[in-house]
Protein backbone atom coordinates (compact mmCIF):
# COMPACT_ATOMS: atom_id res chain seq x y z
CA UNK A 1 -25.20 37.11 12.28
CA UNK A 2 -24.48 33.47 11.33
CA UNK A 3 -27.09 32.67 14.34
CA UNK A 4 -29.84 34.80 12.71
CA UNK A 5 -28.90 33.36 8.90
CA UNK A 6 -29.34 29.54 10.42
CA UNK A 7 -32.80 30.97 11.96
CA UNK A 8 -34.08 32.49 8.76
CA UNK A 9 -33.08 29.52 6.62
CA UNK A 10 -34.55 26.79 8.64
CA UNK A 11 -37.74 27.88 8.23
CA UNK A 12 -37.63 26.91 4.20
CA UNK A 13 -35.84 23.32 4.52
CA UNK A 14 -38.92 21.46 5.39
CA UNK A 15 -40.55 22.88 2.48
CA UNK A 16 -39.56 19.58 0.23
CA UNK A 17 -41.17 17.84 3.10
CA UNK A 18 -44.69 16.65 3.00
CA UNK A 19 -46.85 19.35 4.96
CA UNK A 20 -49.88 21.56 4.99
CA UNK A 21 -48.11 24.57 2.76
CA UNK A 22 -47.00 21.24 -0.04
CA UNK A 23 -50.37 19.74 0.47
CA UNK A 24 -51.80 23.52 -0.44
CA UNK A 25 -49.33 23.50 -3.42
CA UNK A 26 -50.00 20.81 -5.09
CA UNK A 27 -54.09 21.18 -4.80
CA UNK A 28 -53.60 24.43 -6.48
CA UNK A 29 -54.01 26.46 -3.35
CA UNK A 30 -51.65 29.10 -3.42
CA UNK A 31 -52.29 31.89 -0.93
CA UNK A 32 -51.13 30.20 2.38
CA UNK A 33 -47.51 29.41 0.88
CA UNK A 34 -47.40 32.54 -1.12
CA UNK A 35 -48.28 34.65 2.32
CA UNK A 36 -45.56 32.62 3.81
CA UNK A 37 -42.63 33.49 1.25
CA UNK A 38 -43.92 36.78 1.51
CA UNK A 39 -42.84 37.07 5.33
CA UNK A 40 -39.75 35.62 4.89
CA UNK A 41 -38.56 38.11 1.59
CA UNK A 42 -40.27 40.81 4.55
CA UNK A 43 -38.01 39.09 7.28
CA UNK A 44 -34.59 39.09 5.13
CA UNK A 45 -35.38 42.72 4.30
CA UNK A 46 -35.76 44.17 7.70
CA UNK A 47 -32.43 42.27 8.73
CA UNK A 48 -30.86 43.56 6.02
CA UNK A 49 -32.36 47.38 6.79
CA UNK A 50 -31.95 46.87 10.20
CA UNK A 51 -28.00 45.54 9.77
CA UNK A 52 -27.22 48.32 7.22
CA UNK A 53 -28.77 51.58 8.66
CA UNK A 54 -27.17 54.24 10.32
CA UNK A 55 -28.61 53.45 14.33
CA UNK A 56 -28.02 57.34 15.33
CA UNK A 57 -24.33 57.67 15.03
CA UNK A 58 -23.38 61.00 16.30
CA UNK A 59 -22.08 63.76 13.94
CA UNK A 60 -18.82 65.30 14.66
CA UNK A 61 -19.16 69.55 15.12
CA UNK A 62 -17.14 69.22 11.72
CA UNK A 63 -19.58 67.14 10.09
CA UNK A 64 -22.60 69.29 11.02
CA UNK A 65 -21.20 72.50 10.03
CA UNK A 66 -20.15 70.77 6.64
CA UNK A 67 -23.64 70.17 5.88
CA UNK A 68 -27.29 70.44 7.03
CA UNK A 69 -27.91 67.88 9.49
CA UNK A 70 -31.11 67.51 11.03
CA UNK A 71 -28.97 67.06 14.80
CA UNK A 72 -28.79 70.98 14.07
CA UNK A 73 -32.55 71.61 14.41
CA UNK A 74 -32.42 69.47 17.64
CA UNK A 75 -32.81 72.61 20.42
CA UNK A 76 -31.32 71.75 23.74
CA UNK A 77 -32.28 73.29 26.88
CA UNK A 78 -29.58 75.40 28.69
CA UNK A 79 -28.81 73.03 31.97
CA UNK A 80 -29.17 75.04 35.25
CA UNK A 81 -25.97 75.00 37.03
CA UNK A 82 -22.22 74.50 36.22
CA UNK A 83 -23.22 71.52 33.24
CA UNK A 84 -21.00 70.80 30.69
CA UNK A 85 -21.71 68.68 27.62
CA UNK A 86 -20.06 65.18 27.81
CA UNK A 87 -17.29 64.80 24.99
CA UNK A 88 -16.48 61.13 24.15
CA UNK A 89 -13.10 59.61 25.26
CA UNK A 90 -12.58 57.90 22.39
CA UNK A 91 -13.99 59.68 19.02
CA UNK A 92 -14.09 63.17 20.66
CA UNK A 93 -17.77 63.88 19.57
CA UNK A 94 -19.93 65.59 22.30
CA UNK A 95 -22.15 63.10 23.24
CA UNK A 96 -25.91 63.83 23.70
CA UNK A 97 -27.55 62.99 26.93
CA UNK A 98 -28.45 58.73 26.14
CA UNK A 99 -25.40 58.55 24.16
CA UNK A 100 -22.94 55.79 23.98
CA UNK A 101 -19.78 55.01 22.78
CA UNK A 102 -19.73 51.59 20.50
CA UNK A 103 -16.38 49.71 21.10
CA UNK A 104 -17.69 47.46 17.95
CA UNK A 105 -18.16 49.83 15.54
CA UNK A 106 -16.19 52.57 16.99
CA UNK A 107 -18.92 55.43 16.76
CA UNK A 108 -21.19 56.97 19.33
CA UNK A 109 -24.77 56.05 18.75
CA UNK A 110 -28.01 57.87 19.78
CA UNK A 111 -30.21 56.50 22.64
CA UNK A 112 -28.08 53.50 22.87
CA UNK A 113 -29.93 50.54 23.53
CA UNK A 114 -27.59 47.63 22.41
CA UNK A 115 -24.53 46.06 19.93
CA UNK A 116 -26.22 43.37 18.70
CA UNK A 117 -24.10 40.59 17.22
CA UNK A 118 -27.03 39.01 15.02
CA UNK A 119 -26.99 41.61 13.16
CA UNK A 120 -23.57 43.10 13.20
CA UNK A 121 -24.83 46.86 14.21
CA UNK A 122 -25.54 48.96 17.15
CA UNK A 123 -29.40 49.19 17.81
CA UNK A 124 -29.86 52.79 18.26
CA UNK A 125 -32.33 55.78 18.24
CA UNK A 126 -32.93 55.67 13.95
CA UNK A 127 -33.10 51.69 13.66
CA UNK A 128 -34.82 50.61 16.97
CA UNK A 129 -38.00 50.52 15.78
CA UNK A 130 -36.83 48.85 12.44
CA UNK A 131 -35.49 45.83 14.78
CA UNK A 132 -38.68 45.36 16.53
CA UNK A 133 -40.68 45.16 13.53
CA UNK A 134 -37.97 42.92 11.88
CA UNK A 135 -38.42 40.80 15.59
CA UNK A 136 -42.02 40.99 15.24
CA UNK A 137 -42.21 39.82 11.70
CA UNK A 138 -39.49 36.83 12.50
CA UNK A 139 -41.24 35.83 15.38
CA UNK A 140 -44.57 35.18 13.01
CA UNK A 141 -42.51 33.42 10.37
CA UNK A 142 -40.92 31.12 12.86
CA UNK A 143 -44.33 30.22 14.41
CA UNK A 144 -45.65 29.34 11.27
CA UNK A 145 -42.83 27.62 10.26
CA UNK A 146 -42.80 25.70 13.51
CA UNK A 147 -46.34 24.83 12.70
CA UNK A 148 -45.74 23.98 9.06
CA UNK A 149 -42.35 21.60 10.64
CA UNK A 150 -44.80 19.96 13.02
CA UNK A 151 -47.14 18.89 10.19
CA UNK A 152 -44.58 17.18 8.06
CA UNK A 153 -43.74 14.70 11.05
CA UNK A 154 -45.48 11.29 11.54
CA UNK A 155 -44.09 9.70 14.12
CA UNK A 156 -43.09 5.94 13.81
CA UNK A 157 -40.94 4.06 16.12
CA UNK A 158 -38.60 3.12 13.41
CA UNK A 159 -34.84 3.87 12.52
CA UNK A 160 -35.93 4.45 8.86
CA UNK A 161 -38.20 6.56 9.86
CA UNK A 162 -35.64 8.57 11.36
CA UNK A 163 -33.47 8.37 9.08
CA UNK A 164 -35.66 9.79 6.18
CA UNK A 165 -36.61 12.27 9.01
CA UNK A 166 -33.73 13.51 10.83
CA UNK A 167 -33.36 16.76 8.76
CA UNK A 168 -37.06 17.78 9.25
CA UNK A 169 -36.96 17.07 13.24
CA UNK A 170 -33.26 18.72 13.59
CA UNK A 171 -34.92 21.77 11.96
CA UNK A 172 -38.32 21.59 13.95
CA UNK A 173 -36.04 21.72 17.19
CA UNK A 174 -34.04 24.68 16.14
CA UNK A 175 -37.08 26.59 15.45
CA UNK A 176 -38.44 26.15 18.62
CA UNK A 177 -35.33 27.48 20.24
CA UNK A 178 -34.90 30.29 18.24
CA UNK A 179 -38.95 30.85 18.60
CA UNK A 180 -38.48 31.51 22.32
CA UNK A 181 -35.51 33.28 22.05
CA UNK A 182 -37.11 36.08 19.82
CA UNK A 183 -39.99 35.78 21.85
CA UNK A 184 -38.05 37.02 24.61
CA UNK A 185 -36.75 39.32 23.45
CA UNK A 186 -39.25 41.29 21.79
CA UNK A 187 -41.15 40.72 25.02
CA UNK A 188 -38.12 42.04 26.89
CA UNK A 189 -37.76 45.23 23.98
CA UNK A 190 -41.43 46.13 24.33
CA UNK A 191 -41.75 46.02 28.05
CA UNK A 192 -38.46 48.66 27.99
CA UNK A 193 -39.58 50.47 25.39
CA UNK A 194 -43.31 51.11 27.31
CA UNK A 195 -41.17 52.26 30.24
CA UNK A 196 -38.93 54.56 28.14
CA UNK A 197 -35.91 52.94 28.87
CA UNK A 198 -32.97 51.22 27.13
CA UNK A 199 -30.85 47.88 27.42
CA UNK A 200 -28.06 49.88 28.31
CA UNK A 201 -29.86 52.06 30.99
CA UNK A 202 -31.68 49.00 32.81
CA UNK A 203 -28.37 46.85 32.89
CA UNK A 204 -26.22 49.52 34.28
CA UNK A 205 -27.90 52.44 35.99
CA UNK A 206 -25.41 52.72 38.34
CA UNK A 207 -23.01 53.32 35.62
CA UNK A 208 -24.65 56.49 34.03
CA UNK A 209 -24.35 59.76 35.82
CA UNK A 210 -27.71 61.19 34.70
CA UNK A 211 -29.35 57.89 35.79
CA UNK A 212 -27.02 58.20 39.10
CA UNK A 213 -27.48 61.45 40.58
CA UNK A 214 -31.22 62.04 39.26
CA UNK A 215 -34.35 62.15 41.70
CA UNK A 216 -36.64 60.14 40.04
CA UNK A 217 -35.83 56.24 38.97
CA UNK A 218 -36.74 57.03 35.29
CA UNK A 219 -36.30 60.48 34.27
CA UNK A 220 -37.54 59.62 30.60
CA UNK A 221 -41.02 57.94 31.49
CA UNK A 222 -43.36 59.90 30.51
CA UNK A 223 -46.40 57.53 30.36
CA UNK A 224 -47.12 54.15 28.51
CA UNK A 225 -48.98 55.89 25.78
CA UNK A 226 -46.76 58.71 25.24
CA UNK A 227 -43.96 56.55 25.85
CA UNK A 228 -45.04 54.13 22.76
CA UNK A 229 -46.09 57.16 20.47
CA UNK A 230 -42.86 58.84 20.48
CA UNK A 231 -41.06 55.36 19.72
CA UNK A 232 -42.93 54.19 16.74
CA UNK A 233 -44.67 57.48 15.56
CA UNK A 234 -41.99 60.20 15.94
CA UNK A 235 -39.47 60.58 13.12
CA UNK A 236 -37.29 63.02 14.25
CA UNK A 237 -34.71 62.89 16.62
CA UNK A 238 -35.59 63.63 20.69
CA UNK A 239 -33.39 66.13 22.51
CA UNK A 240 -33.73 64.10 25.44
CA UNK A 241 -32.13 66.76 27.54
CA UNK A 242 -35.51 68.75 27.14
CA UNK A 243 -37.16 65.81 29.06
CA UNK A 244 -34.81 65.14 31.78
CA UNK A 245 -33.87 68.92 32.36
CA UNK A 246 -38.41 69.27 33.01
CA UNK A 247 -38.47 66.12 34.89
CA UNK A 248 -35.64 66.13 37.06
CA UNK A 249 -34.74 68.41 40.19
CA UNK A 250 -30.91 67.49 40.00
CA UNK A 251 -29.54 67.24 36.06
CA UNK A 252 -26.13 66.25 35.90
């Protein structure tokens, strides 16, 4: 998390500095630099929705019957053969197919994708698509405020130069490296994402029984188009058991 603050915040110490967005300031030309704090208020809330939210922690049988939870409208298919539903080692919930158990934060969290230690929470089924729009945004705000970085620097082969500059070109490098790292990632997110697949699943598929012992190399992929549509268009939980009992010949 301290990672991601250091990110966020370098992309406002140059303002002081002379560049485009000051130039724009002080002739009076306010859109640019108001766009810009605008995308960084945007950024800080999606890390802050994205670090707060519930990712799809799984209800306990108490816990649904207590109230109305929409994991009760969820209809899973009866599994052909001797199937039983996976109950959790550690917190004893029965685990939906995609399931995983968080060591972190000690739940079990829907479609488990990651634990993410920028933002101190489990990316999961309800907040994935949260963190690639927060990724998304950051990515734009750390371009531009690479670009803004880049046009407070005039170069002079002088150790006052450097001195009066060392703060702006510190921060110019840390943007960079933080650009590509987001870059990659969201790059990495959406190519998983168009394949229907998690972190979790493509790290370790050897590791997951219905991964293991199923026919097909993806029992989840339904298409790139269908694929992206349920990610950022459905908002209701997936009984992914539906889709992997229809898909696969030998469901675990």
């Amino acid at each position: 998390r301290k990672i991601l603050n250091i990110s966020q915040g370098t992309t406002s110490l140059f303002w002081g500095y002379l560049s485009d967005l000051q130039k724009q300031e002080e002739r009076g030309e306010l859109l640019q630099p108001l766009i810009f704090v605008l995308l960084v208020l945007c950024s800080l809330l999606l890390y802050f929705k994205v670090s707060l939210m519930d990712p799809g922690f799984v209800k306990s049988e108490e816990e649904v019957e207590a109230g109305k939870s929409e994991e009760q409208s969820l209809v899973i298919p009866q599994a052909p053969g001797d199937v039983q539903t996976r109950r959790c080692g550690y917190c004893m919930v029965k685990q939906p197919m995609r399931a995983k158990h968080c060591q972190l934060c000690q739940h079990c969290v829907r479609r488990y994708d990651h634990h993410c230690p920028w933002i101190g929470n489990c990316v999961g089924e309800r907040n994935h698509p949260f963190f690639i729009a927060y990724l998304s945004v950051q990515l734009v705000v750390l371009l531009w405020g690479g670009h803004v970085a880049w046009s407070g620097l005039y170069f002079e082969q002088s150790w006052d130069w450097l001195q009066h500059n060392i703060l702006l070109l510190a921060s110019f490098l840390l943007i960079v490296t933080f650009t590509v790292v987001v870059l990659l990632l969201l790059v990495s997110h959406l190519y998983l994402i168009s394949c229907n697949t998690t972190t979790w699943e493509f790290m370790s598929p050897h590791r997951i029984p219905y991964l293991r012992h199923s026919e097909l190399e993806n029992p989840f992929d339904q298409g790139v188009v269908l694929n992206l549509w349920r990610f950022f268009c459905s908002c209701h939980l997936t009984a992914w058991e539906k889709i992997y009992f229809l898909r696969s010949s030998d469901p675990v």
